[in-house]
PDB file of N, CA and C in Angstrom:
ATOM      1  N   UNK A   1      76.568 125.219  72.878  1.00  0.00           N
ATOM      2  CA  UNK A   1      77.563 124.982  71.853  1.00  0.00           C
ATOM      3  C   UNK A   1      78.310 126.267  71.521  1.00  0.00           C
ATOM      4  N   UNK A   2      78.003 127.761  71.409  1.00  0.00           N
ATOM      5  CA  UNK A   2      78.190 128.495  71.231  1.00  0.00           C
ATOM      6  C   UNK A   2      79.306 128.792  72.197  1.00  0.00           C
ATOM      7  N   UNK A   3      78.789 128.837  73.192  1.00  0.00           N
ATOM      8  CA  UNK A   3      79.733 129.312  74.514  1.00  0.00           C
ATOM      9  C   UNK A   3      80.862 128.334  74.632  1.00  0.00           C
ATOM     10  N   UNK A   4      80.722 127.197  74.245  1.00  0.00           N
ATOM     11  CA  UNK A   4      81.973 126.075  73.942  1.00  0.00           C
ATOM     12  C   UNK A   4      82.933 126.474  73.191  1.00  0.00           C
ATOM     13  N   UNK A   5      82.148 126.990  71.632  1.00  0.00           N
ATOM     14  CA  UNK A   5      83.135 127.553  70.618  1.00  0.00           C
ATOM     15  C   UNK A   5      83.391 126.200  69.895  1.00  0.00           C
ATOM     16  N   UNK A   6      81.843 125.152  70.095  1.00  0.00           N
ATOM     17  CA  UNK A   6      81.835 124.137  69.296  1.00  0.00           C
ATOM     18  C   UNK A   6      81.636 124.692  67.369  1.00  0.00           C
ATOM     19  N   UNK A   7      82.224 124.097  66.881  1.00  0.00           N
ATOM     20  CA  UNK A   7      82.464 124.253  64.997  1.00  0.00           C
ATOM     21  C   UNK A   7      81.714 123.448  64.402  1.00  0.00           C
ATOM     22  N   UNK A   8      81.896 122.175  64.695  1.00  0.00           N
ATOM     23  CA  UNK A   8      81.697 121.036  63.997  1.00  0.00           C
ATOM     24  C   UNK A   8      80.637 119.760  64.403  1.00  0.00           C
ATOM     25  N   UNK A   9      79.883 119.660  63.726  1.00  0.00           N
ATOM     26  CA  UNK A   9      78.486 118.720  64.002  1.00  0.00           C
ATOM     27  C   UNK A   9      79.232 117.291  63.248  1.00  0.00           C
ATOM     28  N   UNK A  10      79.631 116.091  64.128  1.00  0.00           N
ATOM     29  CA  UNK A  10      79.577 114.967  63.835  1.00  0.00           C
ATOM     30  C   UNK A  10      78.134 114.463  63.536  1.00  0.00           C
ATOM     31  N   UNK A  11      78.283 113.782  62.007  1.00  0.00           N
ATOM     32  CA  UNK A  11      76.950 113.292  61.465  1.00  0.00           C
ATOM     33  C   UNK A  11      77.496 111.780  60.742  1.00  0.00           C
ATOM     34  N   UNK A  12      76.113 111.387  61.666  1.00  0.00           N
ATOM     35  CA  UNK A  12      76.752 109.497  60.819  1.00  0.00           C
ATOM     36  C   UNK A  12      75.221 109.347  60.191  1.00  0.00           C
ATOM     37  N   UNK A  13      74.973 108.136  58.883  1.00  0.00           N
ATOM     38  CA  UNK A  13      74.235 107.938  58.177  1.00  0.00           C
ATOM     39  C   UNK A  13      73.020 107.651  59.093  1.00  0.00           C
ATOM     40  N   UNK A  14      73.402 106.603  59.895  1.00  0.00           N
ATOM     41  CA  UNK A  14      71.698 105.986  61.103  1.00  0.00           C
ATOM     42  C   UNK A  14      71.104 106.936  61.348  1.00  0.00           C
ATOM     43  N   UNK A  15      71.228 108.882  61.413  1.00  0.00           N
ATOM     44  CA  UNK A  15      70.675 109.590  62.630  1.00  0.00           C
ATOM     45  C   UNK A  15      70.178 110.432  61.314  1.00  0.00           C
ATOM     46  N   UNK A  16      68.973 110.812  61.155  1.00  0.00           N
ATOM     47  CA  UNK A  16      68.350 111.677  60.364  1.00  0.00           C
ATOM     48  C   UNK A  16      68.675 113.252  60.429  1.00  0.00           C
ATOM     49  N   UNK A  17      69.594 113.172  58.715  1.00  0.00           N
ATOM     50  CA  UNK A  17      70.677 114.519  58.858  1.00  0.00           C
ATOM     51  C   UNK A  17      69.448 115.877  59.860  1.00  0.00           C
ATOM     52  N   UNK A  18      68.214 116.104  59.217  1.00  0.00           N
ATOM     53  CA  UNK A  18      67.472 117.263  59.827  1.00  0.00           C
ATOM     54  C   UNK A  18      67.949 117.347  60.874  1.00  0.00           C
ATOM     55  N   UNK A  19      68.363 116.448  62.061  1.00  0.00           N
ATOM     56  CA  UNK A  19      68.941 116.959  63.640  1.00  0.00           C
ATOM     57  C   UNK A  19      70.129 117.859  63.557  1.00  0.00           C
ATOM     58  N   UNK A  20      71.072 117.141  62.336  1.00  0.00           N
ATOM     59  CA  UNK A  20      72.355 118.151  62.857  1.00  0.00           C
ATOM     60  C   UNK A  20      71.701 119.472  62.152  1.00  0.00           C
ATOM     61  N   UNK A  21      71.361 119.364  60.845  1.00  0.00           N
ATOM     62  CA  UNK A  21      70.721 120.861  59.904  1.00  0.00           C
ATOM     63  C   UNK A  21      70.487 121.912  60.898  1.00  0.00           C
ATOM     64  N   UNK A  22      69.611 120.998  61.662  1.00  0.00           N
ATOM     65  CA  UNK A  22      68.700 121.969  63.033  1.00  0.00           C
ATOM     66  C   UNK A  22      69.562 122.969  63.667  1.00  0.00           C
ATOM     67  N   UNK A  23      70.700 121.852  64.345  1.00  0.00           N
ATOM     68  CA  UNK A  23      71.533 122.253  65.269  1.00  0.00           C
ATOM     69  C   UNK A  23      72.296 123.310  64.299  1.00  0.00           C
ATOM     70  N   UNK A  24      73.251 123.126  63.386  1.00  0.00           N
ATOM     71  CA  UNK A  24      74.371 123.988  62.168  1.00  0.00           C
ATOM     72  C   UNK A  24      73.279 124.746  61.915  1.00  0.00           C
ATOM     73  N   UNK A  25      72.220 125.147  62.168  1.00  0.00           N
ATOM     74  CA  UNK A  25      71.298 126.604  61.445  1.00  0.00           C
ATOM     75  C   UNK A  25      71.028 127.286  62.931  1.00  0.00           C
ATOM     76  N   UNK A  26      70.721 126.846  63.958  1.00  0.00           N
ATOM     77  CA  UNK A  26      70.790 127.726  64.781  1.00  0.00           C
ATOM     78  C   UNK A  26      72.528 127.733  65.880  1.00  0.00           C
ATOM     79  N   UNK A  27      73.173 127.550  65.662  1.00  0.00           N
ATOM     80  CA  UNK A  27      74.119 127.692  66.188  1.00  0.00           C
ATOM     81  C   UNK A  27      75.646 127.887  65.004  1.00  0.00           C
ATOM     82  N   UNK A  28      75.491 128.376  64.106  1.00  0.00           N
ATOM     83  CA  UNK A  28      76.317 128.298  62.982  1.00  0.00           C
ATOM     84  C   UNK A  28      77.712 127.357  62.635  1.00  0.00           C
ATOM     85  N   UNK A  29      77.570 126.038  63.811  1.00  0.00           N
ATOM     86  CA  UNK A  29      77.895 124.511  63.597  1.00  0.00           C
ATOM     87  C   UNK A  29      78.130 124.026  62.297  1.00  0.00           C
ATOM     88  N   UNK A  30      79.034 123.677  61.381  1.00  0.00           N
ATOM     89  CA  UNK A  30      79.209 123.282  59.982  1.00  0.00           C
ATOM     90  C   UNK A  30      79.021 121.762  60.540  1.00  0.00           C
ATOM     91  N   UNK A  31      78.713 120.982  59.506  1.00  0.00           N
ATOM     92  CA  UNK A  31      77.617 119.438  59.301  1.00  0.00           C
ATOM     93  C   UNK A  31      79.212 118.778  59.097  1.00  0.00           C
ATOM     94  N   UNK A  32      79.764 117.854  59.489  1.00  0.00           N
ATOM     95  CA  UNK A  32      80.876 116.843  58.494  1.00  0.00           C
ATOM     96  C   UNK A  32      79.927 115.465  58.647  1.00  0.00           C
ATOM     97  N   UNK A  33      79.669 114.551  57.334  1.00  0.00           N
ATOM     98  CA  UNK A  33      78.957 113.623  57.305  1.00  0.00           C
ATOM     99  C   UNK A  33      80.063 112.109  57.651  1.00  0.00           C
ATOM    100  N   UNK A  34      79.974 112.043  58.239  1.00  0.00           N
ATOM    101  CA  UNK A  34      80.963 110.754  58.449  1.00  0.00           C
ATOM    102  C   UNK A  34      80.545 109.511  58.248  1.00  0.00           C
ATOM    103  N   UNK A  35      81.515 108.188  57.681  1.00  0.00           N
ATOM    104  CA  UNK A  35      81.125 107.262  57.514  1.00  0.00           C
ATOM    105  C   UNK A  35      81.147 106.097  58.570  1.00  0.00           C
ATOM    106  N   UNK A  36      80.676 105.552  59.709  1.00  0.00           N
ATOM    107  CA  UNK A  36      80.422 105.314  60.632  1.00  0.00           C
ATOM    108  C   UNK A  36      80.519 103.191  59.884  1.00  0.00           C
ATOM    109  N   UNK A  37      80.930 103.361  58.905  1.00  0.00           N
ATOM    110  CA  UNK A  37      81.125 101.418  58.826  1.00  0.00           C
ATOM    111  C   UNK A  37      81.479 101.486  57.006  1.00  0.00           C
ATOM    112  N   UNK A  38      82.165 100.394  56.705  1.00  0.00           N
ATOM    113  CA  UNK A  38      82.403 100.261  55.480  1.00  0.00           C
ATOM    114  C   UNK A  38      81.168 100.254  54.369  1.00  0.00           C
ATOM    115  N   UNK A  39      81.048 101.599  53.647  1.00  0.00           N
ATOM    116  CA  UNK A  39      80.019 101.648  52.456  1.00  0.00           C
ATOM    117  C   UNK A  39      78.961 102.109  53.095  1.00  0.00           C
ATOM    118  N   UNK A  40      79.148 102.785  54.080  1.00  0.00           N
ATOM    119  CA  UNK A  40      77.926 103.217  54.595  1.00  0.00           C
ATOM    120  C   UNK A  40      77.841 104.903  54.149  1.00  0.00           C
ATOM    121  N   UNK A  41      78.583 105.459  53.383  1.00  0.00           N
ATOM    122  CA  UNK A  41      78.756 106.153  52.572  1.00  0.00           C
ATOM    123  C   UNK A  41      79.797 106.294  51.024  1.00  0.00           C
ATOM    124  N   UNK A  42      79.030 106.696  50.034  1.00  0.00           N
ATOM    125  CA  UNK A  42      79.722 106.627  48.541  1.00  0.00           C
ATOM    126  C   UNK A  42      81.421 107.230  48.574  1.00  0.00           C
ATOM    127  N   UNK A  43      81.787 105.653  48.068  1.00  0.00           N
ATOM    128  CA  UNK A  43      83.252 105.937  48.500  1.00  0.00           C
ATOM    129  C   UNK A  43      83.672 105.194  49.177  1.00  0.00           C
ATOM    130  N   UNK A  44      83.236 104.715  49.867  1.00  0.00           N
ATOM    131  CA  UNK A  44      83.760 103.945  51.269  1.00  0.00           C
ATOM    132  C   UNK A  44      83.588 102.529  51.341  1.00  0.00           C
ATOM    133  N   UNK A  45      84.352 101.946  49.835  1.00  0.00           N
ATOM    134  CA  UNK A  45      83.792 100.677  49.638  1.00  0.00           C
ATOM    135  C   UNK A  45      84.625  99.519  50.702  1.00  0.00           C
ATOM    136  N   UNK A  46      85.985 100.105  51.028  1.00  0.00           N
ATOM    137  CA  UNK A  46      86.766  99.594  52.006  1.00  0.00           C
ATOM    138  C   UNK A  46      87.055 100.404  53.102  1.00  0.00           C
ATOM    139  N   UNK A  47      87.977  99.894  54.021  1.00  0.00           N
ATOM    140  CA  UNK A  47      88.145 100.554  55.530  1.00  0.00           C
ATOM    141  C   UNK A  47      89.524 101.355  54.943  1.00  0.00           C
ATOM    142  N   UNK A  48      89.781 101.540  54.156  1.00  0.00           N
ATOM    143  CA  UNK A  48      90.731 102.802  53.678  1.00  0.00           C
ATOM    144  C   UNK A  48      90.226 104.043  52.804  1.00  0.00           C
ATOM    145  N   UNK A  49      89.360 103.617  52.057  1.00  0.00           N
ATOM    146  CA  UNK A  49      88.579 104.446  51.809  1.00  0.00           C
ATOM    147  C   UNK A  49      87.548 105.157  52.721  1.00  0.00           C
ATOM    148  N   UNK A  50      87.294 104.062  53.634  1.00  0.00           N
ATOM    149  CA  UNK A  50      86.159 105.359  54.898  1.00  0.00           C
ATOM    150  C   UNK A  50      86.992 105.802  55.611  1.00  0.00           C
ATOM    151  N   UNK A  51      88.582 106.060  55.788  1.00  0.00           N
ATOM    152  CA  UNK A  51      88.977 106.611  56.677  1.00  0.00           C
ATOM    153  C   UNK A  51      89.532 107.801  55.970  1.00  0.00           C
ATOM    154  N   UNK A  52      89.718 107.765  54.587  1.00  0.00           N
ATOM    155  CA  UNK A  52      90.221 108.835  53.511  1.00  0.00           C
ATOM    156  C   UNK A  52      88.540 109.634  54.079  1.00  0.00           C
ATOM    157  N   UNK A  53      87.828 108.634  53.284  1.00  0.00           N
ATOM    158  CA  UNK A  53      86.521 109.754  53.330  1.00  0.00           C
ATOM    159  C   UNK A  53      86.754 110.853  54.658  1.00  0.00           C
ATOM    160  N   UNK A  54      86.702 110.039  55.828  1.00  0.00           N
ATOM    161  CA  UNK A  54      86.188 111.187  56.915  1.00  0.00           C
ATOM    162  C   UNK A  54      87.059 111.667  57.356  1.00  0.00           C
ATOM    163  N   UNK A  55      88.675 111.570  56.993  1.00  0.00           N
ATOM    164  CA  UNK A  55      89.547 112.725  56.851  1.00  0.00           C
ATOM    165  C   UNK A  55      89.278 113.906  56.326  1.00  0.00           C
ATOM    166  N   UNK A  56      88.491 113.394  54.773  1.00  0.00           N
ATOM    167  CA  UNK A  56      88.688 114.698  53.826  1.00  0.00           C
ATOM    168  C   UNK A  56      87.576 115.454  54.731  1.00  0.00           C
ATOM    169  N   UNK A  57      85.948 114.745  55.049  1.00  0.00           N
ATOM    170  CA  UNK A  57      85.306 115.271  55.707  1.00  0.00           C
ATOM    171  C   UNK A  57      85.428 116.366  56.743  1.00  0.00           C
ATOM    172  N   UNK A  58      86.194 115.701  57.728  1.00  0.00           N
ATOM    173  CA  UNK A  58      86.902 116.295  58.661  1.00  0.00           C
ATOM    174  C   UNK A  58      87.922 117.957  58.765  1.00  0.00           C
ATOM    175  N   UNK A  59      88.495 117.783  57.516  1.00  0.00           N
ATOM    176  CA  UNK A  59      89.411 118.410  57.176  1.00  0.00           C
ATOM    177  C   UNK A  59      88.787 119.934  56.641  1.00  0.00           C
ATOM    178  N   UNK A  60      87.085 119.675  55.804  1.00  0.00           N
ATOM    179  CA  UNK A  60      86.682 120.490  55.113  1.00  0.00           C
ATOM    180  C   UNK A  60      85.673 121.110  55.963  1.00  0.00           C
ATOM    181  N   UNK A  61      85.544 120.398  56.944  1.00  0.00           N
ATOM    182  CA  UNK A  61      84.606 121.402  58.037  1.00  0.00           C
ATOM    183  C   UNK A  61      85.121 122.307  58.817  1.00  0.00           C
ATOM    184  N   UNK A  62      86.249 121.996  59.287  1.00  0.00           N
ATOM    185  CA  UNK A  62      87.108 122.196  60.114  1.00  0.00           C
ATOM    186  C   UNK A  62      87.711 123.592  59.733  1.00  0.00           C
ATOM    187  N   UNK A  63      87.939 123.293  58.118  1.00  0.00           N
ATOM    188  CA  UNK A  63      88.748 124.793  57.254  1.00  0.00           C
ATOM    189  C   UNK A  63      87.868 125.380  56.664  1.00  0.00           C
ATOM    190  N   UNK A  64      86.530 124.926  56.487  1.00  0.00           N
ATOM    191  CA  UNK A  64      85.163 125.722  56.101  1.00  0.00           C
ATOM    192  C   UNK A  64      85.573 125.955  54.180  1.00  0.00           C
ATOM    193  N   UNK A  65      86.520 125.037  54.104  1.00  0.00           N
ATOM    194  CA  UNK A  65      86.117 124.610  52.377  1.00  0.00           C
ATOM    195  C   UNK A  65      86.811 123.812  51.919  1.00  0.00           C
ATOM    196  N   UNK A  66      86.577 122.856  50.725  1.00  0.00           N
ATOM    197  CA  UNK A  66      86.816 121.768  50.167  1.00  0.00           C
ATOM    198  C   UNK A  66      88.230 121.448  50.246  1.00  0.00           C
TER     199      UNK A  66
END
């Protein structure tokens, strides 16, 4: 990942966050939690709201702040 000049750890709710943690602590990878289906994260009670969500997600990993 390093040698890629990978940034960003795609994380969906099904996969137990500790894998990406793992990965973003030894490879200094920032986590974006994405919502992978409607309400499958707070916020995301519709399919416009999960796509706001994992924009903003997206957006804040990417620029390394909110």
């Amino acid at each position: 990942m390093k040698a890629e000049g990978v940034k960003v750890i795609l994380a969906s709710p099904y996969y137990d966050i500790r894998y990406a943690q793992f990965v973003s602590k030894n490879t200094g990878a920032k986590i974006a939690p994405l919502a992978h289906q409607v309400g499958s994260r707070p916020g995301t009670d519709n399919y416009f709201n999960m796509i706001d969500y994992n924009v903003r997600q997206l957006v804040t990993a990417f620029r390394g702040r909110p």
